[in-house]
Protein backbone atom coordinates (compact mmCIF):
# COMPACT_ATOMS: atom_id res chain seq x y z
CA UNK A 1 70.34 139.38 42.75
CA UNK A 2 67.78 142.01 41.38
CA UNK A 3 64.57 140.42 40.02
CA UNK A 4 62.94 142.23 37.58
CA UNK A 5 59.23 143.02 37.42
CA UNK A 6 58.40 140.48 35.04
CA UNK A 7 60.55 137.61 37.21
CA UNK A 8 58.69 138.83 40.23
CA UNK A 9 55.27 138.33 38.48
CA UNK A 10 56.17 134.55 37.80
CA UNK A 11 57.42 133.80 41.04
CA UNK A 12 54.11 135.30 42.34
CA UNK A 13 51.96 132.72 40.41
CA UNK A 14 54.25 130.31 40.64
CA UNK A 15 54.17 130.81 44.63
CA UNK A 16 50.68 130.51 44.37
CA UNK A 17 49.90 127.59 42.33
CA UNK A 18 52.53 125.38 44.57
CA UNK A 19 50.30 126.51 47.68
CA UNK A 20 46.97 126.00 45.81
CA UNK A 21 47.99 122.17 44.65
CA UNK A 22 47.46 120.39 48.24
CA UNK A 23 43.46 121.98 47.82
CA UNK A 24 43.14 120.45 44.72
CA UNK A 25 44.53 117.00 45.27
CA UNK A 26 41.59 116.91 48.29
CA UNK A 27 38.80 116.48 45.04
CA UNK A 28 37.75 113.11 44.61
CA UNK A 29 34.40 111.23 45.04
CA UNK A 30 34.48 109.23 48.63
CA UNK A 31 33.07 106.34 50.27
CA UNK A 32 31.59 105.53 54.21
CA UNK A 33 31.73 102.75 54.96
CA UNK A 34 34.80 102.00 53.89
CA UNK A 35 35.02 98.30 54.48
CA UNK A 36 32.92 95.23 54.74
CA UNK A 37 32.69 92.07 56.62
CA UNK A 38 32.73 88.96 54.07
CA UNK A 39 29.43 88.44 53.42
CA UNK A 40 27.64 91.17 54.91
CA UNK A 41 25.72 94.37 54.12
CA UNK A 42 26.10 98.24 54.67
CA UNK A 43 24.52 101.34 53.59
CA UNK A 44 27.14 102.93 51.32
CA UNK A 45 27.42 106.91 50.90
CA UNK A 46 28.91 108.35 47.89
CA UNK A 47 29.98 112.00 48.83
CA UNK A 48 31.92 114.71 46.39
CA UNK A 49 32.25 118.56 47.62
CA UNK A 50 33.38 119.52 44.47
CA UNK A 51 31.87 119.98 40.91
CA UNK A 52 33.46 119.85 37.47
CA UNK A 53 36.64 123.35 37.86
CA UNK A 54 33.78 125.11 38.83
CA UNK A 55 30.96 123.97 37.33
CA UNK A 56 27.93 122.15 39.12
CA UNK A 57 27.42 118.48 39.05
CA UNK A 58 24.02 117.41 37.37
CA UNK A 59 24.64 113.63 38.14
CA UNK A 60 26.58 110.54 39.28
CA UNK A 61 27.00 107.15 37.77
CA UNK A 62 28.07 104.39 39.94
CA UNK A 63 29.33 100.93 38.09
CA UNK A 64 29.00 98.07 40.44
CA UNK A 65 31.77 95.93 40.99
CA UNK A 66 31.65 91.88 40.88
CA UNK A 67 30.65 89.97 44.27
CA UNK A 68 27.33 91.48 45.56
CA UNK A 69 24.44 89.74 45.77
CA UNK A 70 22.46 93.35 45.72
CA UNK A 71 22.28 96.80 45.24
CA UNK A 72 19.15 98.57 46.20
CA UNK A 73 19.30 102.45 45.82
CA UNK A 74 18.14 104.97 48.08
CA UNK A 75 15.15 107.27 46.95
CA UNK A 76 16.20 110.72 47.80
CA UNK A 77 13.95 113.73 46.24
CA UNK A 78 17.00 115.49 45.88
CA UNK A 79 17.92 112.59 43.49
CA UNK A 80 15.97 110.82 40.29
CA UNK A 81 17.46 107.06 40.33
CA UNK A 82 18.05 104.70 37.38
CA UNK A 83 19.24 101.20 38.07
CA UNK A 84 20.97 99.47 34.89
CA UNK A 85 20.94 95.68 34.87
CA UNK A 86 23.42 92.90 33.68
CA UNK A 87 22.00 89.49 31.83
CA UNK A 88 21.93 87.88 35.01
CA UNK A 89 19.67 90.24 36.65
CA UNK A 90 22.18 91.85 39.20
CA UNK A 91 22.04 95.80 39.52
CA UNK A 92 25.37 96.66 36.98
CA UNK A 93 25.07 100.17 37.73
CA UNK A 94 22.61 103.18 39.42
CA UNK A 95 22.98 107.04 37.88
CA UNK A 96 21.57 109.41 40.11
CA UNK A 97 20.55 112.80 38.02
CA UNK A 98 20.12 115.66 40.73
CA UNK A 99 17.44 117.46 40.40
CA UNK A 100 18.71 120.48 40.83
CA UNK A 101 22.42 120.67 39.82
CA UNK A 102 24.78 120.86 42.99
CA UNK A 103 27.47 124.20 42.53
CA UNK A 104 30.85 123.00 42.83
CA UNK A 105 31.76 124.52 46.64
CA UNK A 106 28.64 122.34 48.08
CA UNK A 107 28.57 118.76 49.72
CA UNK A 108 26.43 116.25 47.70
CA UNK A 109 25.81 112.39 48.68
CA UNK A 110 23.74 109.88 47.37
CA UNK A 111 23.47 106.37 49.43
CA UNK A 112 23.01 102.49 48.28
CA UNK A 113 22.31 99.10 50.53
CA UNK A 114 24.45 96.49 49.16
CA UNK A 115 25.37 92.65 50.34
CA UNK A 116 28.37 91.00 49.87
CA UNK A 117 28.34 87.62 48.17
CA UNK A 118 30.77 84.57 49.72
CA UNK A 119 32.69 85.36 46.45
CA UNK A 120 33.41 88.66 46.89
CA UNK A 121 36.62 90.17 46.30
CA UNK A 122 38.70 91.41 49.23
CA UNK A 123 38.84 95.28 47.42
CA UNK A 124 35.49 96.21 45.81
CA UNK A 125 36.04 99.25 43.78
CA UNK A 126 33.02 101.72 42.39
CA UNK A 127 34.06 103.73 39.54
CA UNK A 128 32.17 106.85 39.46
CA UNK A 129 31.42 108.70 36.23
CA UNK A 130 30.83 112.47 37.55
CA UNK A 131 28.62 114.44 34.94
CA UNK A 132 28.51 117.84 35.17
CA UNK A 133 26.74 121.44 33.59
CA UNK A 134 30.05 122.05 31.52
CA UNK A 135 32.60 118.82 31.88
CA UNK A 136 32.90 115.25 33.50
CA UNK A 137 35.08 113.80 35.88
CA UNK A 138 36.43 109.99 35.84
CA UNK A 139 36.92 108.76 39.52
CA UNK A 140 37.71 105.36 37.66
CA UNK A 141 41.95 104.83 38.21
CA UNK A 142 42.90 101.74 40.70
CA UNK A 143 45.73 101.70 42.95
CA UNK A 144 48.64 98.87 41.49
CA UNK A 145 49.87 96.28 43.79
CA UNK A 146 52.16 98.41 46.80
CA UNK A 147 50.98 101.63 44.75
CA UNK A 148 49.90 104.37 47.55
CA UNK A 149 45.89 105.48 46.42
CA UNK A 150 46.73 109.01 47.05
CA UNK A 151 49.23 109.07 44.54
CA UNK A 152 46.11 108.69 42.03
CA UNK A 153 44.62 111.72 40.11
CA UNK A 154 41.13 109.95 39.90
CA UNK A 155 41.08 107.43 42.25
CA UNK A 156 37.77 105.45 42.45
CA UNK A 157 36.26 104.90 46.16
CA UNK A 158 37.05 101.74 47.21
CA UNK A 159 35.70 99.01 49.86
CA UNK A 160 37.78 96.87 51.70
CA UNK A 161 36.19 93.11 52.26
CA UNK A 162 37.42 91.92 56.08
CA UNK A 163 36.66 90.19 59.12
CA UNK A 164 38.28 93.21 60.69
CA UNK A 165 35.35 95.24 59.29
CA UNK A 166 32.76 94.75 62.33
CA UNK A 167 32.58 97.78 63.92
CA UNK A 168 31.39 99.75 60.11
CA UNK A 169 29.71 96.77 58.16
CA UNK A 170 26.26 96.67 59.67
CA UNK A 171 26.20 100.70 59.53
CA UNK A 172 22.69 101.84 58.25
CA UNK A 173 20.62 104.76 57.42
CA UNK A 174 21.97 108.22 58.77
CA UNK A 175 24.41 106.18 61.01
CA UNK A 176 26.78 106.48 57.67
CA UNK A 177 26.73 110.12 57.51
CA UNK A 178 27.57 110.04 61.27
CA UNK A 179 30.84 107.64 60.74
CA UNK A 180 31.93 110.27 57.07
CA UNK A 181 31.49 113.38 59.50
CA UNK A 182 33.22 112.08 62.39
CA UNK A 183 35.83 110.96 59.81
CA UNK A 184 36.10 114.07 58.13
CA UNK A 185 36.59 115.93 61.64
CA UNK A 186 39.09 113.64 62.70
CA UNK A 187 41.02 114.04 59.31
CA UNK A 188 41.79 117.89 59.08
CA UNK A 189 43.55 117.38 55.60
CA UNK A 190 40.73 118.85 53.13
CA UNK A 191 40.50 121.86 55.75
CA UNK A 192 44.57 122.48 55.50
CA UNK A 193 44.29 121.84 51.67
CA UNK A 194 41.76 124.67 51.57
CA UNK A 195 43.46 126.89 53.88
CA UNK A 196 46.57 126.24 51.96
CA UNK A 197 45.12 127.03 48.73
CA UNK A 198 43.69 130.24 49.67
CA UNK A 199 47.02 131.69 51.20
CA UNK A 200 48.79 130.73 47.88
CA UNK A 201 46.01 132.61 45.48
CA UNK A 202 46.50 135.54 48.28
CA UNK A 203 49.94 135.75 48.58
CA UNK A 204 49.96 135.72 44.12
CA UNK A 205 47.58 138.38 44.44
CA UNK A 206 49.96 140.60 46.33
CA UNK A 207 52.54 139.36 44.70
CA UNK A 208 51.41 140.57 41.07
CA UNK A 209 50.05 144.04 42.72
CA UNK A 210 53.27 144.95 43.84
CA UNK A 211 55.09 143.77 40.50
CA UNK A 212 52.55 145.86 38.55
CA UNK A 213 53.79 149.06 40.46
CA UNK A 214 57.50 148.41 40.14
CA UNK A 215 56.78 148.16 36.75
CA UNK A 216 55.08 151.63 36.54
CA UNK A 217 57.82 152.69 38.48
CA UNK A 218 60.62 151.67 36.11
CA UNK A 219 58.04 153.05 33.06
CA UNK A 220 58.14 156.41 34.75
C-alpha cells in the first residue's frame, strides 16, 4: 500500500516521538543515598539534569518528611539557602535559589545532613517543588502499595529506612557524589534514553525531508 506524502509526514513524527519518549521518562529529581539505617544519619544529594522543557531552573524546594530529628543544609556559593520551620522547631522545609539559573542540559545538586529519629518511617519521601525561568515542575507523586515508582510521571525521591542500609547510611561529604556517579555509570538507562531520543528526532527529520520532496514531486 502507497502512502501518500502527507501519511508519510505523520509516520515520520510519529516515529520520532515513540523513540524520543524513553529520554524523557529519564527527567526526574534524584536522591544518593538512597536508604538509611533506623536511626542514623547521611548526607543526602538532590540531583536534576534537566530544567523546566527547556528552560533553566532558578531553584529547588525540598519539604521534609516526618521522622528526622534534623536537617542541616549545606552552604554551597552556587546556592542561597532558606530553612522554613514547623511549630515545633524542626526544619519543615530548605529552598535553595541558584544563583545563577542552571540551563536545562546541565547537572545541578544541592546536599543536606539529616538524622533519622527511632520513629521514623520505613519510606521517607522529599517532595521537590522545581522552580524554574519560565515553568515549575512537581516531583511530589508517591508510589501506591505494589505500584512500580517508574510508572510515575513525577515521582518524588525517596529514602528507604533499613538495617540493610549499612554500607550507604554513614556516607558523608563528597563520598555521596562518589556513590550517585558510580550509580549512574553502572545504570546506562539515562544514556540509552538520550541516545534513543536523538535517533527518533533524526530519523523524523529525514523522514519529513523526504516527504517534503515527494510532495514537490507530485505538485510538479
Amino acid at each position: 500500500m502507497l502512502k501518500t506524502p502527507r501519511g508519510a509526514l505523520v509516520a515520520a513524527l510519529a516515529a520520532g516521538l515513540v523513540l524520543a519518549a524513553p529520554a524523557a521518562a529519564q527527567a526526574h529529581v534524584g536522591v544518593s543515598p538512597d536508604a538509611i539505617t533506623p536511626e542514623g544519619s547521611a548526607v543526602l544529594a538532590f540531583s536534576f539534569t534537566h530544567g523546566c522543557e527547556n528552560s533553566p531552573t532558578t531553584a529547588l524546594r525540598i519539604t521534609m518528611p516526618d521522622g528526622l530529628t534534623s536537617v542541616s543544609p549545606t552552604i554551597d556559593a552556587a546556592w542561597d539557602v532558606a530553612v522554613e520551620r514547623a511549630d515545633n522547631g524542626l526544619v519543615s522545609a530548605v529552598s535553595y535559589t541558584a544563583t545563577a539559573p542552571i540551563p536545562h542540559d546541565l547537572r545541578g545538586e544541592v546536599t543536606m545532613a539529616v538524622r533519622l529519629g527511632e520513629d521514623a518511617p520505613e519510606t521517607l519521601a522529599f517532595p521537590v517543588e522545581q522552580q524554574c525561568e519560565t515553568g515549575v515542575n512537581e516531583w511530589v507523586e508517591i508510589a501506591e502499595e505494589g505500584e512500580d515508582p517508574h510508572d510515575l510521571d513525577s515521582p518524588a525521591p525517596v529514602v528507604t529506612v533499613g538495617d540493610t542500609a549499612d554500607a550507604v547510611s554513614e556516607t558523608h561529604g563528597t563520598h555521596a557524589g562518589e556513590i550517585d556517579a558510580a550509580a549512574s555509570a553502572a545504570d546506562p538507562a539515562p544514556t540509552i534514553g538520550i541516545a534513543l531520543g536523538s535517533a527518533g528526532l533524526l530519523a523524523g527529520v529525514v523522514a519529513l525531508v523526504i516527504a517534503i520532496r515527494a510532495a514537490r514531486r507530485s505538485a510538479r
